[in-house]
PDB file of N, CA and C in Angstrom:
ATOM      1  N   UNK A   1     146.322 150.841 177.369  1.00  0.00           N
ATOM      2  CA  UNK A   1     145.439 151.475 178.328  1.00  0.00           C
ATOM      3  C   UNK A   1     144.336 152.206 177.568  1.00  0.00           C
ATOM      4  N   UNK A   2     143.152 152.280 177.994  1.00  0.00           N
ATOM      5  CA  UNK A   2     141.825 152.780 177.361  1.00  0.00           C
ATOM      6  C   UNK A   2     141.697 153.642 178.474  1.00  0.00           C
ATOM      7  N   UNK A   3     141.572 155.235 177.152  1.00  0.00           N
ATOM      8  CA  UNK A   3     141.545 157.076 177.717  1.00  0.00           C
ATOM      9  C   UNK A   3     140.327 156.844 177.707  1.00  0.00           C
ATOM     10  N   UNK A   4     139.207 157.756 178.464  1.00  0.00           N
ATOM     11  CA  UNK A   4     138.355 158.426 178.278  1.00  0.00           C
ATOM     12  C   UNK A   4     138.563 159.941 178.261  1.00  0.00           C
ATOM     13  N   UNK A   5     138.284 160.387 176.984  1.00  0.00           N
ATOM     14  CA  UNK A   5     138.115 161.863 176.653  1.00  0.00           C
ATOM     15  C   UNK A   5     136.779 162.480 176.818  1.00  0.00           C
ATOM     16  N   UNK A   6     136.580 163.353 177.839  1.00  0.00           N
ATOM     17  CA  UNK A   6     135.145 163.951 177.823  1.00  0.00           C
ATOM     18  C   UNK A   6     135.144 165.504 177.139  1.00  0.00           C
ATOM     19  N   UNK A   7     134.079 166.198 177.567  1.00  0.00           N
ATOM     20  CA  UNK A   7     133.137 167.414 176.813  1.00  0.00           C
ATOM     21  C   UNK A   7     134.178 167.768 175.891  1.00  0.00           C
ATOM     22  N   UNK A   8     133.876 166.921 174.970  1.00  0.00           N
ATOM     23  CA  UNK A   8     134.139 166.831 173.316  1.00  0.00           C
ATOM     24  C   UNK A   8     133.571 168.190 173.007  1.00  0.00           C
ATOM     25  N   UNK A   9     134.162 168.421 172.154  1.00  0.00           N
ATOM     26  CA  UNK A   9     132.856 169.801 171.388  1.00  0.00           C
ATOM     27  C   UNK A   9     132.121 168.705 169.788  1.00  0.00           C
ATOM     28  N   UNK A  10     130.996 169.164 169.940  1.00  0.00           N
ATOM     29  CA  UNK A  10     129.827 168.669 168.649  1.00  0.00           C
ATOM     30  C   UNK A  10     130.720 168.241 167.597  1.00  0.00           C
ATOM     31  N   UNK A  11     131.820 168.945 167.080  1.00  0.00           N
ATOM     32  CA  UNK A  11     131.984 168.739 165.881  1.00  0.00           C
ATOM     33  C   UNK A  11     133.086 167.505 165.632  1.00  0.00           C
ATOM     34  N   UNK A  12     133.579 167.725 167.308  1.00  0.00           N
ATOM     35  CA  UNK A  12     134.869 166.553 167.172  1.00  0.00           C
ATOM     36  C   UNK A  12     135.329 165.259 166.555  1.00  0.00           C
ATOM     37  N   UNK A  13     135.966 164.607 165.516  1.00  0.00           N
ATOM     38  CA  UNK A  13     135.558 163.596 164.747  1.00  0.00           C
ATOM     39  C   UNK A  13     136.803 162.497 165.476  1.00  0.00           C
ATOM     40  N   UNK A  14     136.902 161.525 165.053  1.00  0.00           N
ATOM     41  CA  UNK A  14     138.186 160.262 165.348  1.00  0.00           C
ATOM     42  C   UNK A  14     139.252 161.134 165.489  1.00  0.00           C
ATOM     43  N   UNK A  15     139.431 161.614 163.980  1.00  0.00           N
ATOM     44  CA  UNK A  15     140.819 162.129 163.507  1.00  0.00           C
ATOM     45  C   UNK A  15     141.438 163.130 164.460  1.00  0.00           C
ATOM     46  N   UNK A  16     140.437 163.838 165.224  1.00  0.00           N
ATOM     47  CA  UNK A  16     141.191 165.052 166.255  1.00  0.00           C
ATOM     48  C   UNK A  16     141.865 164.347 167.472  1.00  0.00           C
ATOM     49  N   UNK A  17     141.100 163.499 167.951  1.00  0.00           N
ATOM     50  CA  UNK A  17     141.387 162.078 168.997  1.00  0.00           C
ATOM     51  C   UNK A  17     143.181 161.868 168.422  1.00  0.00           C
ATOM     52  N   UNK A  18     142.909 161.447 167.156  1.00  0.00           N
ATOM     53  CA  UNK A  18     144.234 160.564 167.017  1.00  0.00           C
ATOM     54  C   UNK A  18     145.290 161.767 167.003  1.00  0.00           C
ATOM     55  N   UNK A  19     145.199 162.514 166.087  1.00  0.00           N
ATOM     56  CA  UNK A  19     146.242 163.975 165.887  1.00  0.00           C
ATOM     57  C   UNK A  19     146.899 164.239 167.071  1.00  0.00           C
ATOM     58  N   UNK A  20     145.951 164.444 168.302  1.00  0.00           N
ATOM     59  CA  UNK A  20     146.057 164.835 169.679  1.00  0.00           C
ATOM     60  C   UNK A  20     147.301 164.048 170.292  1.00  0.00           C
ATOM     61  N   UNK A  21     146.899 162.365 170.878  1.00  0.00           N
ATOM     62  CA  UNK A  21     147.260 161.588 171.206  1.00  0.00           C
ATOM     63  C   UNK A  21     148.373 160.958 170.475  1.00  0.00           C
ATOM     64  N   UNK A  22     148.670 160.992 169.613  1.00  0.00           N
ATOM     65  CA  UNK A  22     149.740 160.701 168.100  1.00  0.00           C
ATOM     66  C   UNK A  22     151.048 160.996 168.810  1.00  0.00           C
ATOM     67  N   UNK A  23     150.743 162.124 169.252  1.00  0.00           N
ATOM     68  CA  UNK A  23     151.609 163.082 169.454  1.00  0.00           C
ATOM     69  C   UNK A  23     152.479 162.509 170.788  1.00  0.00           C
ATOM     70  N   UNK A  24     151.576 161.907 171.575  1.00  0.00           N
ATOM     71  CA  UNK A  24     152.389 161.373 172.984  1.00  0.00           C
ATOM     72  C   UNK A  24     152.314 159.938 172.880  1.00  0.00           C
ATOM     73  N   UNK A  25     152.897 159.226 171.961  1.00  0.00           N
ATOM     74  CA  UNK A  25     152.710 157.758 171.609  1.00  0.00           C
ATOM     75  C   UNK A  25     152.102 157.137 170.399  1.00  0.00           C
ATOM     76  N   UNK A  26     151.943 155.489 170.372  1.00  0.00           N
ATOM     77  CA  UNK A  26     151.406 155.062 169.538  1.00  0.00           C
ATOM     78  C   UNK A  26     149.690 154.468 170.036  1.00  0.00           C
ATOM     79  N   UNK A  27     149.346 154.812 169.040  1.00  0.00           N
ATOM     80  CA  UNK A  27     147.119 155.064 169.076  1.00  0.00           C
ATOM     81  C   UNK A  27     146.946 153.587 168.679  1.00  0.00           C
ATOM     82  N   UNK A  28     146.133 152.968 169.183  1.00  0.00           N
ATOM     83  CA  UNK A  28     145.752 151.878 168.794  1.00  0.00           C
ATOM     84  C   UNK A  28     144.238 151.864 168.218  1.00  0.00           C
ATOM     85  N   UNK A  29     144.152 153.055 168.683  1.00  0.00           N
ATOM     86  CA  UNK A  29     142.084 153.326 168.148  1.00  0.00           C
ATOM     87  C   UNK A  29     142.151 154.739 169.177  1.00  0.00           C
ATOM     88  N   UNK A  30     141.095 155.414 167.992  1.00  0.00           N
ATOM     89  CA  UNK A  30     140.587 156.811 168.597  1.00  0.00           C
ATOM     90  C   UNK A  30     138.760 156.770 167.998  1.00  0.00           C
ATOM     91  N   UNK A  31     138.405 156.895 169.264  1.00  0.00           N
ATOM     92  CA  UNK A  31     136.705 156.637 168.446  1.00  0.00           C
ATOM     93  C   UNK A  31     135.937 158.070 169.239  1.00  0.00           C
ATOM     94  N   UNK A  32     135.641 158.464 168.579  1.00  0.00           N
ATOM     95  CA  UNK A  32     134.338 159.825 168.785  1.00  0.00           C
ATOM     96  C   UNK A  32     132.963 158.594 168.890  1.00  0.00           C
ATOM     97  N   UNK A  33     132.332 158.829 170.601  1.00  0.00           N
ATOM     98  CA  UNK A  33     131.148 157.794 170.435  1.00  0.00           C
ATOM     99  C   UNK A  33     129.830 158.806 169.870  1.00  0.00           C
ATOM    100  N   UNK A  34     129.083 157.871 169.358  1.00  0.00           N
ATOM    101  CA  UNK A  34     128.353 158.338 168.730  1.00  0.00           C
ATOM    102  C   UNK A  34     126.917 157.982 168.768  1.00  0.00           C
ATOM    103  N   UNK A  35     125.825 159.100 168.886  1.00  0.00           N
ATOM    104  CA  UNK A  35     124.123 158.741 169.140  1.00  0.00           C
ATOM    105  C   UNK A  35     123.941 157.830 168.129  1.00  0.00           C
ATOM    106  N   UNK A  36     123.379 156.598 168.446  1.00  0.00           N
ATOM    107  CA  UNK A  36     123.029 155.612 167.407  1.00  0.00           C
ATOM    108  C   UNK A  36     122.343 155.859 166.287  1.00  0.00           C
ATOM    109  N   UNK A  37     120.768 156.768 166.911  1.00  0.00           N
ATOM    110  CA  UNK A  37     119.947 157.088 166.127  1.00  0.00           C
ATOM    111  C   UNK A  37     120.024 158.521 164.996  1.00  0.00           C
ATOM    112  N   UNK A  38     121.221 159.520 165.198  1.00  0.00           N
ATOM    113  CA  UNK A  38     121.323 160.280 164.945  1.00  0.00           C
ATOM    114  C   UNK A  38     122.352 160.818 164.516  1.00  0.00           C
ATOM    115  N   UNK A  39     123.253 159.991 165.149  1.00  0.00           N
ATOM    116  CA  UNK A  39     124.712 159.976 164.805  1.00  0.00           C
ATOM    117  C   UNK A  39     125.726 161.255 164.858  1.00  0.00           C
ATOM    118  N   UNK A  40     124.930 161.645 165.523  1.00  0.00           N
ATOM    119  CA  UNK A  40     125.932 163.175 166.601  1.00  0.00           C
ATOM    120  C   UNK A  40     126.628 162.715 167.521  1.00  0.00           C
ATOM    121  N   UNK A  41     127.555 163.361 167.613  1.00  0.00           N
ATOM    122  CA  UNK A  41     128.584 163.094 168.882  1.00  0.00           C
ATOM    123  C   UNK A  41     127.940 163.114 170.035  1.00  0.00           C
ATOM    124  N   UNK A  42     128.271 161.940 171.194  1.00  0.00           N
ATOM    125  CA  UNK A  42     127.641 162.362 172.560  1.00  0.00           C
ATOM    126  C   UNK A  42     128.574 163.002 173.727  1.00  0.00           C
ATOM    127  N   UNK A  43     129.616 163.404 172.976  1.00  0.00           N
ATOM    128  CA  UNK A  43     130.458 164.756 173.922  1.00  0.00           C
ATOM    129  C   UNK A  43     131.258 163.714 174.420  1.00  0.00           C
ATOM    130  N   UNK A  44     131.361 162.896 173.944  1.00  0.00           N
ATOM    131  CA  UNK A  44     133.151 162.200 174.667  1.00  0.00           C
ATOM    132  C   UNK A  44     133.323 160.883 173.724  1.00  0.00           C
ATOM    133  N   UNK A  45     134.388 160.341 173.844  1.00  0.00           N
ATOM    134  CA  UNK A  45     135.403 159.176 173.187  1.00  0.00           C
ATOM    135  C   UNK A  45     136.358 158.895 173.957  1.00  0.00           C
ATOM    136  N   UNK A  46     136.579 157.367 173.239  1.00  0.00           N
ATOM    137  CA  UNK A  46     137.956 157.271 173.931  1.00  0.00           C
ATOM    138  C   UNK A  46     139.096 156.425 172.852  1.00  0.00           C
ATOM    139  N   UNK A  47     140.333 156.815 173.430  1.00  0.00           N
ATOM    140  CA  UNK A  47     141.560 156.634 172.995  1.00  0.00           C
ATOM    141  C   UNK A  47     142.239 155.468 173.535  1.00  0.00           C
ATOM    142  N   UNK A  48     142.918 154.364 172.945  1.00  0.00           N
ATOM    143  CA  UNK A  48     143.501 153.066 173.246  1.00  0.00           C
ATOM    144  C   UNK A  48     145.121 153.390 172.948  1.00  0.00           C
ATOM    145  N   UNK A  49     145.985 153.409 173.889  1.00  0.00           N
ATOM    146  CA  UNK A  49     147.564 153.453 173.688  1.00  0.00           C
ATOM    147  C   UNK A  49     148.023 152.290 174.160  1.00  0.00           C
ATOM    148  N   UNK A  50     148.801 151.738 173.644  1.00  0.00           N
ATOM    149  CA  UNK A  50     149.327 150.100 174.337  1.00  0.00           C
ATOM    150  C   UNK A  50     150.215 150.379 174.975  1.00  0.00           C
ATOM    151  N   UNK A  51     150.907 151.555 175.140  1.00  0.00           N
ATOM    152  CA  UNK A  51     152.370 151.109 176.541  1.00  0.00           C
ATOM    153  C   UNK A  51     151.715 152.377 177.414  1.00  0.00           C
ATOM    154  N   UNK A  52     151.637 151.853 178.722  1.00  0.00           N
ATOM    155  CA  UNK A  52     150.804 152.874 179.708  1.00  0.00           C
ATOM    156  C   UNK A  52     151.710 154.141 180.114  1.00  0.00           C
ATOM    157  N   UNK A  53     152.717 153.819 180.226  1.00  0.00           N
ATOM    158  CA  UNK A  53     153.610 154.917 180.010  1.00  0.00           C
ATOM    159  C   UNK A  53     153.555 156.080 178.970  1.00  0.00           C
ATOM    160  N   UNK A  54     152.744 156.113 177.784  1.00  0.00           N
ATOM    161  CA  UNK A  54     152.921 157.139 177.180  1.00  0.00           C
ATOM    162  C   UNK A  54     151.330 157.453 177.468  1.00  0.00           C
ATOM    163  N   UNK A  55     150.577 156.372 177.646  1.00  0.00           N
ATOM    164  CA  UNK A  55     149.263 156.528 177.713  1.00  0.00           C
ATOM    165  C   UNK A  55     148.901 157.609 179.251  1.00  0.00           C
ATOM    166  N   UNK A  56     149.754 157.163 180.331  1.00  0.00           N
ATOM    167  CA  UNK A  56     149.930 158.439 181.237  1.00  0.00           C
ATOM    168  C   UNK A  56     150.249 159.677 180.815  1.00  0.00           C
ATOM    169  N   UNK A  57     151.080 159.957 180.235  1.00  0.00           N
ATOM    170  CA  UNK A  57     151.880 160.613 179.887  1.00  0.00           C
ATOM    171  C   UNK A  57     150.813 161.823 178.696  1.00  0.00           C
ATOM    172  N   UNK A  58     149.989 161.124 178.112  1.00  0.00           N
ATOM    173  CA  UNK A  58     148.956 161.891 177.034  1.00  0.00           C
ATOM    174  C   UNK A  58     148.120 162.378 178.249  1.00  0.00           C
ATOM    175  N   UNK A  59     147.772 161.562 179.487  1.00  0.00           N
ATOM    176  CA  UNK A  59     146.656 161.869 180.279  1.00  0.00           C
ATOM    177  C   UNK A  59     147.087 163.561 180.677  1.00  0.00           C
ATOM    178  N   UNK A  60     148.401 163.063 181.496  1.00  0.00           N
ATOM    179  CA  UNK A  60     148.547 164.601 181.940  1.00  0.00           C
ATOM    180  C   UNK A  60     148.900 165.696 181.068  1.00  0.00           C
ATOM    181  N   UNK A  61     149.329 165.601 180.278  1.00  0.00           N
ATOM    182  CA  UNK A  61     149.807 166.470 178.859  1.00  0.00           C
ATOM    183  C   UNK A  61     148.090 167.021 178.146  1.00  0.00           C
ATOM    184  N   UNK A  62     147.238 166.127 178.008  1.00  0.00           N
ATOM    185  CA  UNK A  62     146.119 166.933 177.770  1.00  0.00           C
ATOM    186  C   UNK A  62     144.721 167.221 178.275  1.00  0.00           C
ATOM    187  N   UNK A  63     144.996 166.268 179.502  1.00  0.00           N
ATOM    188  CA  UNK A  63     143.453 166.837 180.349  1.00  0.00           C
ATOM    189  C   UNK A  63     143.646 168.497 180.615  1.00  0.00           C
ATOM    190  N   UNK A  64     142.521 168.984 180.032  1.00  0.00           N
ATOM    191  CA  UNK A  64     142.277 170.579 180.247  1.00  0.00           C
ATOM    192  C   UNK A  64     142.643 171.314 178.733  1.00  0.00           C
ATOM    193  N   UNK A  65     143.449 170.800 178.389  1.00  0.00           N
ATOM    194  CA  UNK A  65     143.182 171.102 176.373  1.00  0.00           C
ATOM    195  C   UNK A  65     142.499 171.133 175.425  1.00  0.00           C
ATOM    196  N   UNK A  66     142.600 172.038 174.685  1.00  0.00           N
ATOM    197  CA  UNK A  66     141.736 171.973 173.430  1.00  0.00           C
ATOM    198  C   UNK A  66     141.576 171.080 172.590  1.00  0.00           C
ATOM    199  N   UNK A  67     140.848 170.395 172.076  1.00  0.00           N
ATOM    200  CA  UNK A  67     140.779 169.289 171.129  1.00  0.00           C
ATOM    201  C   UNK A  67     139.333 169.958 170.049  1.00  0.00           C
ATOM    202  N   UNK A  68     139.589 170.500 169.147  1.00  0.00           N
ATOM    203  CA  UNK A  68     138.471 170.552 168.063  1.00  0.00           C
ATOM    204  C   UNK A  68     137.603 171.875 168.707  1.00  0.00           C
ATOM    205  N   UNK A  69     138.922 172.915 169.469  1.00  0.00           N
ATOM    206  CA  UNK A  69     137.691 173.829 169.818  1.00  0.00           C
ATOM    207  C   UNK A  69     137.514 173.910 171.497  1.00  0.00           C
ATOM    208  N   UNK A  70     137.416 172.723 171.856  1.00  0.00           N
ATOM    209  CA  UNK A  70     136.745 172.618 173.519  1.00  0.00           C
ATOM    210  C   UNK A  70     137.669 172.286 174.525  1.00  0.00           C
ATOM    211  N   UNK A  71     138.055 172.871 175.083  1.00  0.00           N
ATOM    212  CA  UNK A  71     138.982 171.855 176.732  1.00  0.00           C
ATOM    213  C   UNK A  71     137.913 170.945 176.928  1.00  0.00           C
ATOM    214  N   UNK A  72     138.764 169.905 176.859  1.00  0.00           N
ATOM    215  CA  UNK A  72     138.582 168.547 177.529  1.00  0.00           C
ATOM    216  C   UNK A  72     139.076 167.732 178.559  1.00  0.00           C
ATOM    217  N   UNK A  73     138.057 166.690 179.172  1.00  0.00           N
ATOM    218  CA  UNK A  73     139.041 166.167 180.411  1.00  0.00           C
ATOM    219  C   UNK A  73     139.255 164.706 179.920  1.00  0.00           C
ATOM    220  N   UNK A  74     139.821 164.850 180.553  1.00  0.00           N
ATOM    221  CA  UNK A  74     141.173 162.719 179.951  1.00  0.00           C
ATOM    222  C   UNK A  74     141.494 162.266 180.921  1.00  0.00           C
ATOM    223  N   UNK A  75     141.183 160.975 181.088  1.00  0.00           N
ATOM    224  CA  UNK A  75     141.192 160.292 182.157  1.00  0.00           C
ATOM    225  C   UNK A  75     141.468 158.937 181.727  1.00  0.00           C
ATOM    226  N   UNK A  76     142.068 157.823 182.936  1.00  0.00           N
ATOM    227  CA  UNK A  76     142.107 156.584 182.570  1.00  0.00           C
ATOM    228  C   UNK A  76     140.640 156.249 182.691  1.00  0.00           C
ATOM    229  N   UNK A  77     140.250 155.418 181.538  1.00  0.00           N
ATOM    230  CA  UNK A  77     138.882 154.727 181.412  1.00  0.00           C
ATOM    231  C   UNK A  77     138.632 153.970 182.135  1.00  0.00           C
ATOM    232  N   UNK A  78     137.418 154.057 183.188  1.00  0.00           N
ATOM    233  CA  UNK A  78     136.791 152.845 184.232  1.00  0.00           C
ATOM    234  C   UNK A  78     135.909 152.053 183.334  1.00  0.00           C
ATOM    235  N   UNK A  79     136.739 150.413 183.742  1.00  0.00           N
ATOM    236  CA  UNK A  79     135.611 149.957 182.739  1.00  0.00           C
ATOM    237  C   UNK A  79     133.622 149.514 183.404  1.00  0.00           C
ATOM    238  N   UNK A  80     133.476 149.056 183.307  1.00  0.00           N
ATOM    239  CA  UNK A  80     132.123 149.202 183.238  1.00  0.00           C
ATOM    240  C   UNK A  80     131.603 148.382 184.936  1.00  0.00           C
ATOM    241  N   UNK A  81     132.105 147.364 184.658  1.00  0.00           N
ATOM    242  CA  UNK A  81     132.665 146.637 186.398  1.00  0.00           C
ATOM    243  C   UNK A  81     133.037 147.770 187.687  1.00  0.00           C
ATOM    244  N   UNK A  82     134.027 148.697 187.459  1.00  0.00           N
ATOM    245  CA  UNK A  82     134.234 149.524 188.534  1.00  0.00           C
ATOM    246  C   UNK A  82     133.889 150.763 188.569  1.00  0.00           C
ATOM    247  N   UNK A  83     132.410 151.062 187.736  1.00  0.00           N
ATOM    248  CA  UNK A  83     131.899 151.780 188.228  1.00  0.00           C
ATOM    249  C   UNK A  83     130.651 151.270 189.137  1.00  0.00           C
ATOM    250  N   UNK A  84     130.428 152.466 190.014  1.00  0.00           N
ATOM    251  CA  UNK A  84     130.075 152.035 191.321  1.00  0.00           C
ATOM    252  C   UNK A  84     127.953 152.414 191.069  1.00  0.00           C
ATOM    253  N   UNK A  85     127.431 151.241 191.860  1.00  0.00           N
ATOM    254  CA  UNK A  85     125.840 151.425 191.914  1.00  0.00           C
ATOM    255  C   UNK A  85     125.262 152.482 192.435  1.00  0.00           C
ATOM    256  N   UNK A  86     124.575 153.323 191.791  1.00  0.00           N
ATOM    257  CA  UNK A  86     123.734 154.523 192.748  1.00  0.00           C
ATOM    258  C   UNK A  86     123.571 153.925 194.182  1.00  0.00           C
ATOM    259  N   UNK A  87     123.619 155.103 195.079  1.00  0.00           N
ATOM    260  CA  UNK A  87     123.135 154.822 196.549  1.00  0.00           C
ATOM    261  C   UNK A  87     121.892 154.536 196.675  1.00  0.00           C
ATOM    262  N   UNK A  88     122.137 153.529 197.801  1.00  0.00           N
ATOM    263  CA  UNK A  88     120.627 152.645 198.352  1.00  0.00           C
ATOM    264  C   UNK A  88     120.546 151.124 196.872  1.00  0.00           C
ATOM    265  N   UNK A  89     121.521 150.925 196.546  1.00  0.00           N
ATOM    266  CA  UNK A  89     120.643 149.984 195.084  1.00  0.00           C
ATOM    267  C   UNK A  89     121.492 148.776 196.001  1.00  0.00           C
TER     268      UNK A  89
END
């Protein structure tokens, strides 16, 4: 299952992602996304767990936690298909 982790704090790197999530399962990838041109964090990442069961299980255990400083929110990742068109489009 693919997390989305939001309001990252600036400094947040992979490694806090994985430390975090480690903890409630096995990580298949932890990525801090990143400004192309600048290569600062853009305040969220996401986390890949392969059995959804633990991957739930991280959701509720750390949406609203600290990660690198900041409460963050964690959510199952919508992929790009089910998010929905601005109104009127």
């Amino acid at each position: 299952m693919k997390i989305y982790v939001g309001t990252l704090a600036p400094n947040a790197v992979d490694a806090d992602l994985l430390t975090a999530f480690k903890a409630h399962g096995t990580v298949e990838s932890a990525s801090v996304v990143k400004d192309k041109n600048t290569g600062a964090s853009r305040g969220f990442g996401f986390v890949t767990m392969p059995d959804d069961a633990h991957a739930r299980a991280a959701i509720a255990a750390l949406n609203g936690k600290t990660i690198a400083g900041k409460a963050v929110v964690v959510n199952e990742a919508k992929s790009k298909t089910e998010k929905t068109a601005p109104a009127g489009k």
